[in-house]
PDB file of N, CA and C in Angstrom:
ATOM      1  N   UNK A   1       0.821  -1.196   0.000  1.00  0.00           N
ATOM      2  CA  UNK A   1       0.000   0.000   0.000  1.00  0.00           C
ATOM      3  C   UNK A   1       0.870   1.267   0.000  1.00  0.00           C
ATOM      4  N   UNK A   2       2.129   1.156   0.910  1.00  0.00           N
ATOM      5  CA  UNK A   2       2.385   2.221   0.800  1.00  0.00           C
ATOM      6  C   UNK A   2       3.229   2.427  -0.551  1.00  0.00           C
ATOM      7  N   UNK A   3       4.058   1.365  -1.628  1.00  0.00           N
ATOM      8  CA  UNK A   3       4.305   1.531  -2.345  1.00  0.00           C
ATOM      9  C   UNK A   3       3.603   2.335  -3.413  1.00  0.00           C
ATOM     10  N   UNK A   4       2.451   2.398  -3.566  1.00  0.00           N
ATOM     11  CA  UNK A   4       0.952   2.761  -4.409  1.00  0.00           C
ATOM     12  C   UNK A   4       0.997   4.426  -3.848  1.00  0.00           C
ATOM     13  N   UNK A   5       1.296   5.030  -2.710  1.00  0.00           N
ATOM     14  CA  UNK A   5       1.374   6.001  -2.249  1.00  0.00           C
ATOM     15  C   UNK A   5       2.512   6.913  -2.942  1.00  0.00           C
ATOM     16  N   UNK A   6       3.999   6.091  -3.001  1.00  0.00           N
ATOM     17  CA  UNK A   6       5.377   6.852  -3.364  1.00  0.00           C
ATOM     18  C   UNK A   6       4.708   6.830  -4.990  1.00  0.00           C
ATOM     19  N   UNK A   7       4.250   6.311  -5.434  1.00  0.00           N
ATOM     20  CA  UNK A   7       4.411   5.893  -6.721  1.00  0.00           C
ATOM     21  C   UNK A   7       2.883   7.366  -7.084  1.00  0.00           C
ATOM     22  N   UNK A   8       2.177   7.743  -6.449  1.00  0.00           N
ATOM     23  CA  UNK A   8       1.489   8.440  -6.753  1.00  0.00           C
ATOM     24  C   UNK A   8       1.839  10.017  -6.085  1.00  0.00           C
ATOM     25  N   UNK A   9       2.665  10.159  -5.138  1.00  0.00           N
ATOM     26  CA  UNK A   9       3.502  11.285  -4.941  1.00  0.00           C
ATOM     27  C   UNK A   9       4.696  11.442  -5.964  1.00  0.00           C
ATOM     28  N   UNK A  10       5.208  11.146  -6.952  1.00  0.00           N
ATOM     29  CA  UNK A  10       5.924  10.958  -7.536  1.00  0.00           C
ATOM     30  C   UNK A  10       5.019  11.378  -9.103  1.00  0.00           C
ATOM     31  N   UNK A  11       4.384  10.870  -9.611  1.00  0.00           N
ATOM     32  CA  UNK A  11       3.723  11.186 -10.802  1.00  0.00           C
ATOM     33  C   UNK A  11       2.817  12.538 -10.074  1.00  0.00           C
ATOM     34  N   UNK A  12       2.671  13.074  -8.685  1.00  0.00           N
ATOM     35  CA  UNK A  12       2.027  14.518  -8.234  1.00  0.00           C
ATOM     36  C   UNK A  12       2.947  15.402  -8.970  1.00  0.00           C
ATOM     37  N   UNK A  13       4.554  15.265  -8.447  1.00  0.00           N
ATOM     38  CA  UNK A  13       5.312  16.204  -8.461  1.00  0.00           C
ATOM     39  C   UNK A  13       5.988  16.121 -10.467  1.00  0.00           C
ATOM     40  N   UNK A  14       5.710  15.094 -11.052  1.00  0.00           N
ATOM     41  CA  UNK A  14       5.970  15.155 -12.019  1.00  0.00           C
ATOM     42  C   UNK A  14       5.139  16.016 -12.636  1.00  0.00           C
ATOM     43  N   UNK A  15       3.929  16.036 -12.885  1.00  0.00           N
ATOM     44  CA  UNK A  15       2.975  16.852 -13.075  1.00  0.00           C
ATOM     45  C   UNK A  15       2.960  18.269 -13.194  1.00  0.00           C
ATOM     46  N   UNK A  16       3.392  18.692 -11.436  1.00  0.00           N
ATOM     47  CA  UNK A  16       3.558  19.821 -11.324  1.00  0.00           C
ATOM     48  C   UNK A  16       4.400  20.103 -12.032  1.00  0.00           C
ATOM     49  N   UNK A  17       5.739  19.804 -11.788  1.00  0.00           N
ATOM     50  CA  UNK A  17       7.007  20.356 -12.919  1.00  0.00           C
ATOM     51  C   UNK A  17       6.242  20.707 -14.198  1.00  0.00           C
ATOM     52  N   UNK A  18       5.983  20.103 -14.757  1.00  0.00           N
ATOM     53  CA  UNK A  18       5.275  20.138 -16.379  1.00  0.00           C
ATOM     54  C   UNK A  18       4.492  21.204 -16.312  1.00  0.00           C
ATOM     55  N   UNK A  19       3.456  21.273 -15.614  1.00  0.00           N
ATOM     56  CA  UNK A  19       2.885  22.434 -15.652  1.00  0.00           C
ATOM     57  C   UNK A  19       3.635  24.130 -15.452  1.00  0.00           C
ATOM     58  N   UNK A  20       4.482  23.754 -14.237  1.00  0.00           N
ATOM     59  CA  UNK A  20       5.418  24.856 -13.941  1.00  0.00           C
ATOM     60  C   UNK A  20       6.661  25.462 -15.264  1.00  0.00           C
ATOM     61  N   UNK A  21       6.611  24.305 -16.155  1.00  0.00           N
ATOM     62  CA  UNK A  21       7.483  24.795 -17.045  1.00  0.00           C
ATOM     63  C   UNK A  21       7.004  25.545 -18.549  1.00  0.00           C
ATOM     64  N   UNK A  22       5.743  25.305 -18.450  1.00  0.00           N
ATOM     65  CA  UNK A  22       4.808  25.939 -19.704  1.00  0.00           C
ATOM     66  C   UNK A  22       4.634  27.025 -19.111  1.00  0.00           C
ATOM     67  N   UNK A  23       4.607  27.182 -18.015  1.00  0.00           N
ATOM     68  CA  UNK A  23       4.176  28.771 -17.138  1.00  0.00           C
ATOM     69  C   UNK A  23       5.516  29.487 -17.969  1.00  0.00           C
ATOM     70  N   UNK A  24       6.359  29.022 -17.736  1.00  0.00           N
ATOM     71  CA  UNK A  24       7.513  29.493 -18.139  1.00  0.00           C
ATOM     72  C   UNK A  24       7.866  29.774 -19.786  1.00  0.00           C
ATOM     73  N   UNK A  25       7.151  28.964 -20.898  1.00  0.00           N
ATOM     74  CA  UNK A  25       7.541  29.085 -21.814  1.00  0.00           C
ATOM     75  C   UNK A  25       6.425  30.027 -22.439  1.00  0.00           C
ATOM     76  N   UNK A  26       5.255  30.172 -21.640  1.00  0.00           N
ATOM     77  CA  UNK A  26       4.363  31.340 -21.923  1.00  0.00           C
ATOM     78  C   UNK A  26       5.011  32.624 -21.737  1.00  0.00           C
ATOM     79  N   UNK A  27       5.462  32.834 -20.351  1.00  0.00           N
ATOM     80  CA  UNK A  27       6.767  34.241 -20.144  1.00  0.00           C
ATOM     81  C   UNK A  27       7.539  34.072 -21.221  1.00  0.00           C
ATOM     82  N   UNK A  28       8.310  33.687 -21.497  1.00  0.00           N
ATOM     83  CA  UNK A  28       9.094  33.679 -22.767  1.00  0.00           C
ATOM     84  C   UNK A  28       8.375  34.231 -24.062  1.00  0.00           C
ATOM     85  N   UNK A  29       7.041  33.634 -24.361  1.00  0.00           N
ATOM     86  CA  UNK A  29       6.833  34.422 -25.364  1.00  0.00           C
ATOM     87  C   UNK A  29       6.399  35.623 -25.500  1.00  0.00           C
ATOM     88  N   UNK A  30       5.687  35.975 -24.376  1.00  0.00           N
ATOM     89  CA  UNK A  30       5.295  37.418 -24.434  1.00  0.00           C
ATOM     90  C   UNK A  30       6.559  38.614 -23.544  1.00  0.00           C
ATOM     91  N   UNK A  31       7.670  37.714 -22.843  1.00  0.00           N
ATOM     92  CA  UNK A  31       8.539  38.833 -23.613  1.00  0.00           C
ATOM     93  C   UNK A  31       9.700  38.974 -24.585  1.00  0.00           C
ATOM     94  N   UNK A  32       9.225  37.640 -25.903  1.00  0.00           N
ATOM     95  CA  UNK A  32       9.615  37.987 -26.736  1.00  0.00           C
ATOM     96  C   UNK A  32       8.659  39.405 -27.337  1.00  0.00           C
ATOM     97  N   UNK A  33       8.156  39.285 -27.785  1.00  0.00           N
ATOM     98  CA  UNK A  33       7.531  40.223 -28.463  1.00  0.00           C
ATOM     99  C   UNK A  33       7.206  41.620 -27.574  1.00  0.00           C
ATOM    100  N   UNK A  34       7.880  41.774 -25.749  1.00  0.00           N
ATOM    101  CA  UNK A  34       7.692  42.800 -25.733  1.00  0.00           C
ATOM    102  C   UNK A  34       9.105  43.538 -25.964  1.00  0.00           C
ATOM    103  N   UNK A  35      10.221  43.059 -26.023  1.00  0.00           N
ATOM    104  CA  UNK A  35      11.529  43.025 -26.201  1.00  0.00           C
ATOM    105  C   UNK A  35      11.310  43.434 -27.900  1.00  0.00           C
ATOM    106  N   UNK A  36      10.462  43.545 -28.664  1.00  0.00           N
ATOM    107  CA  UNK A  36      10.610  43.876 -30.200  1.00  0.00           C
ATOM    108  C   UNK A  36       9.742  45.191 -30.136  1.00  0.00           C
ATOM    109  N   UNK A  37       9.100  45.288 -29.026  1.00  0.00           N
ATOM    110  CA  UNK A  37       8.375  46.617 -28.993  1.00  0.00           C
ATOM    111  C   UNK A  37       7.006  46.314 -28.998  1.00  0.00           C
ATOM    112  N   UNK A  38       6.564  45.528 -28.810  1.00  0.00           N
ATOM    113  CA  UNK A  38       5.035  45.038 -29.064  1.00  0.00           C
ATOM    114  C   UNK A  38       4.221  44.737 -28.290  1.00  0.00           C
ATOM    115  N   UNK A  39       2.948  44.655 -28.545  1.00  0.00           N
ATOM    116  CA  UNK A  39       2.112  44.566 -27.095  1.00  0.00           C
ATOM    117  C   UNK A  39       1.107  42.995 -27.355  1.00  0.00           C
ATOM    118  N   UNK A  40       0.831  41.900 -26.252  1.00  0.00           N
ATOM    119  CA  UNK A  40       0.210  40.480 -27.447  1.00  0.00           C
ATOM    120  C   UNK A  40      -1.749  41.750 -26.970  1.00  0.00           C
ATOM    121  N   UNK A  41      -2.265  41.215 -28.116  1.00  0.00           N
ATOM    122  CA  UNK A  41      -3.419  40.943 -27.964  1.00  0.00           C
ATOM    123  C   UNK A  41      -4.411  39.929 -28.196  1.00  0.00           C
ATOM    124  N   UNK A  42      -6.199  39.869 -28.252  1.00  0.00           N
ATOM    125  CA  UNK A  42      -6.417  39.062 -28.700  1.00  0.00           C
ATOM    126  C   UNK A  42      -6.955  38.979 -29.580  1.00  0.00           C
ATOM    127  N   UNK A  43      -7.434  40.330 -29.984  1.00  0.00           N
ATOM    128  CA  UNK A  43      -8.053  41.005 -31.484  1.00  0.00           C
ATOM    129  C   UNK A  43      -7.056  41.161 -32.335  1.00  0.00           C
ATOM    130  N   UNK A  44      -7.234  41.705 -33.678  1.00  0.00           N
ATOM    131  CA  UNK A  44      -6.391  42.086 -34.877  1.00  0.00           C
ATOM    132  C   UNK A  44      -5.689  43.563 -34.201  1.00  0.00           C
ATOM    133  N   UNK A  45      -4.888  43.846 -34.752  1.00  0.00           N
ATOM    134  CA  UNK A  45      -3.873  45.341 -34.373  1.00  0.00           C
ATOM    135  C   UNK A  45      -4.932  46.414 -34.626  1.00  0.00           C
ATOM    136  N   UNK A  46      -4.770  47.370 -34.113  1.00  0.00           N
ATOM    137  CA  UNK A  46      -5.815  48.799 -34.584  1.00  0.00           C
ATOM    138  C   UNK A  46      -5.209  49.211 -35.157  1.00  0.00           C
ATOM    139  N   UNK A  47      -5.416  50.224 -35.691  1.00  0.00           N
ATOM    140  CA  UNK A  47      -5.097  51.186 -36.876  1.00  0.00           C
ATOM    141  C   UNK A  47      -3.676  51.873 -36.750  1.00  0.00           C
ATOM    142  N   UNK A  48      -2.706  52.198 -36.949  1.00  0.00           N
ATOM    143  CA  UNK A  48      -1.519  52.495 -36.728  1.00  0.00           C
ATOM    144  C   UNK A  48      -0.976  51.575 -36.300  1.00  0.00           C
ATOM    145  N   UNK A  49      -1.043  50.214 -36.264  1.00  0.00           N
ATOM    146  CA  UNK A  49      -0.195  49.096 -35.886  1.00  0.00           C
ATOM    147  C   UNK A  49      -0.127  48.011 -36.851  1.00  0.00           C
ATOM    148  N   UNK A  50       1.120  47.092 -36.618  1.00  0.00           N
ATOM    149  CA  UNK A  50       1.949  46.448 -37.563  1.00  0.00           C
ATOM    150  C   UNK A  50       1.623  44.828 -36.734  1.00  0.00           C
ATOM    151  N   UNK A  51       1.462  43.929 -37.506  1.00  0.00           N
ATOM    152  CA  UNK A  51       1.609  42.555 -36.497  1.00  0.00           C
ATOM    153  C   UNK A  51       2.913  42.134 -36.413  1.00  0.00           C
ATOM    154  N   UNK A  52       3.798  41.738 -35.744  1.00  0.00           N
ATOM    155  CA  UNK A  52       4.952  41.469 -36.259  1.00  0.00           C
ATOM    156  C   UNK A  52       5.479  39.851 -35.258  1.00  0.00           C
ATOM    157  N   UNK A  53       4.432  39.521 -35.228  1.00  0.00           N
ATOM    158  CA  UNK A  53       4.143  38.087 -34.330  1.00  0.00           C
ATOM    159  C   UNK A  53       2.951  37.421 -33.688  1.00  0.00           C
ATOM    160  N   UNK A  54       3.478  36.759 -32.644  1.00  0.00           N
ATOM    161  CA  UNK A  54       2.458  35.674 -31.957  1.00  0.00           C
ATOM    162  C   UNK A  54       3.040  35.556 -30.742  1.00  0.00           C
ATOM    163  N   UNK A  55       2.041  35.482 -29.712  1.00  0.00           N
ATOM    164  CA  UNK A  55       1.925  35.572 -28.526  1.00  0.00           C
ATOM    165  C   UNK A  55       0.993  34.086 -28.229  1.00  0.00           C
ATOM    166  N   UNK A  56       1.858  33.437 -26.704  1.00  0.00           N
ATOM    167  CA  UNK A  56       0.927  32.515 -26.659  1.00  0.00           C
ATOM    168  C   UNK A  56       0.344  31.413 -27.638  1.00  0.00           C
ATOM    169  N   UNK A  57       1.215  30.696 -28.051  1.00  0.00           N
ATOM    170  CA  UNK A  57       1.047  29.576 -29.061  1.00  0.00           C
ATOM    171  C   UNK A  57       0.513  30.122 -30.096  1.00  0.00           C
ATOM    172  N   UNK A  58       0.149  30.985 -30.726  1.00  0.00           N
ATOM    173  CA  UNK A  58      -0.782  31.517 -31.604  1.00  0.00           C
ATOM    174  C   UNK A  58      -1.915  31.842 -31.485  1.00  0.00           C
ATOM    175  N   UNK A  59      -1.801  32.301 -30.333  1.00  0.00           N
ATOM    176  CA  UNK A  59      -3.491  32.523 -29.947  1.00  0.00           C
ATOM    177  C   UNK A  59      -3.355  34.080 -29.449  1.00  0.00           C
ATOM    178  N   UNK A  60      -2.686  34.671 -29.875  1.00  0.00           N
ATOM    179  CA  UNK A  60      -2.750  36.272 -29.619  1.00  0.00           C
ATOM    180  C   UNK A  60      -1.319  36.504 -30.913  1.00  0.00           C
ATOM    181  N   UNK A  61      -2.120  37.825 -30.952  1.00  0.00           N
ATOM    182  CA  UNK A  61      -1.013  38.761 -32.468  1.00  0.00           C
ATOM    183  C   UNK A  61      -0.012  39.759 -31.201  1.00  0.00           C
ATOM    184  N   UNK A  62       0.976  40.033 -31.647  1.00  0.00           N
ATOM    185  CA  UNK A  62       1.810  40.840 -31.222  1.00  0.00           C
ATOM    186  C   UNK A  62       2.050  42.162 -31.997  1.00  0.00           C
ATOM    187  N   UNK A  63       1.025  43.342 -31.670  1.00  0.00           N
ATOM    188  CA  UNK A  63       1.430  44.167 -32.521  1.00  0.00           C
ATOM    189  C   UNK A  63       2.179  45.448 -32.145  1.00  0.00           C
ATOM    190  N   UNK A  64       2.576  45.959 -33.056  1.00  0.00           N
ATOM    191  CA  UNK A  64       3.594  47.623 -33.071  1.00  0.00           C
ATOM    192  C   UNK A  64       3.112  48.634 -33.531  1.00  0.00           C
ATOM    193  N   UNK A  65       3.398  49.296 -33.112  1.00  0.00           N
ATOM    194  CA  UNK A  65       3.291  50.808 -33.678  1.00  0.00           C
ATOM    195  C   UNK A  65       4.100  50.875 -34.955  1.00  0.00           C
ATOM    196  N   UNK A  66       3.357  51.533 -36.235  1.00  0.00           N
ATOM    197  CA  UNK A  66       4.209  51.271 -37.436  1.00  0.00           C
ATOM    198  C   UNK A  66       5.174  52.914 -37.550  1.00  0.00           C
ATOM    199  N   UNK A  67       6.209  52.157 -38.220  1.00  0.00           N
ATOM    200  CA  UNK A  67       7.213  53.195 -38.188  1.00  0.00           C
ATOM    201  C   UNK A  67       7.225  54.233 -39.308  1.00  0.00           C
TER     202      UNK A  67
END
């Protein structure tokens, strides 16, 4: 029984890691694109703005102010 216990504290903390590391690769992308000058949204750019990426797997545009 208690083997059934380690063995399910063990796939807990695996879990977590995994989750904790997408947290992380989400930061990464949005400050890629704030590092280029850009802001993510979840609509198209407004009017004076440029898309010049993706935010969030592709589920938000990263846009700029056009130059």
């Amino acid at each position: 029984m208690m083997k059934f216990f380690y063995l399910l504290l063990v796939l807990l903390f695996g879990v977590f890691l995994a989750t904790t590391a997408n947290g992380q690769r989400a930061t990464r992308y949005v400050n890629h694109c704030l590092q280029k000058g850009g802001t993510c949204r979840y609509d198209d750019c407004e009017a004076g703005e440029e898309q010049i990426g993706t935010c969030y797997r592709q589920t938000m545009v990263c846009c700029r102010d056009e130059e």
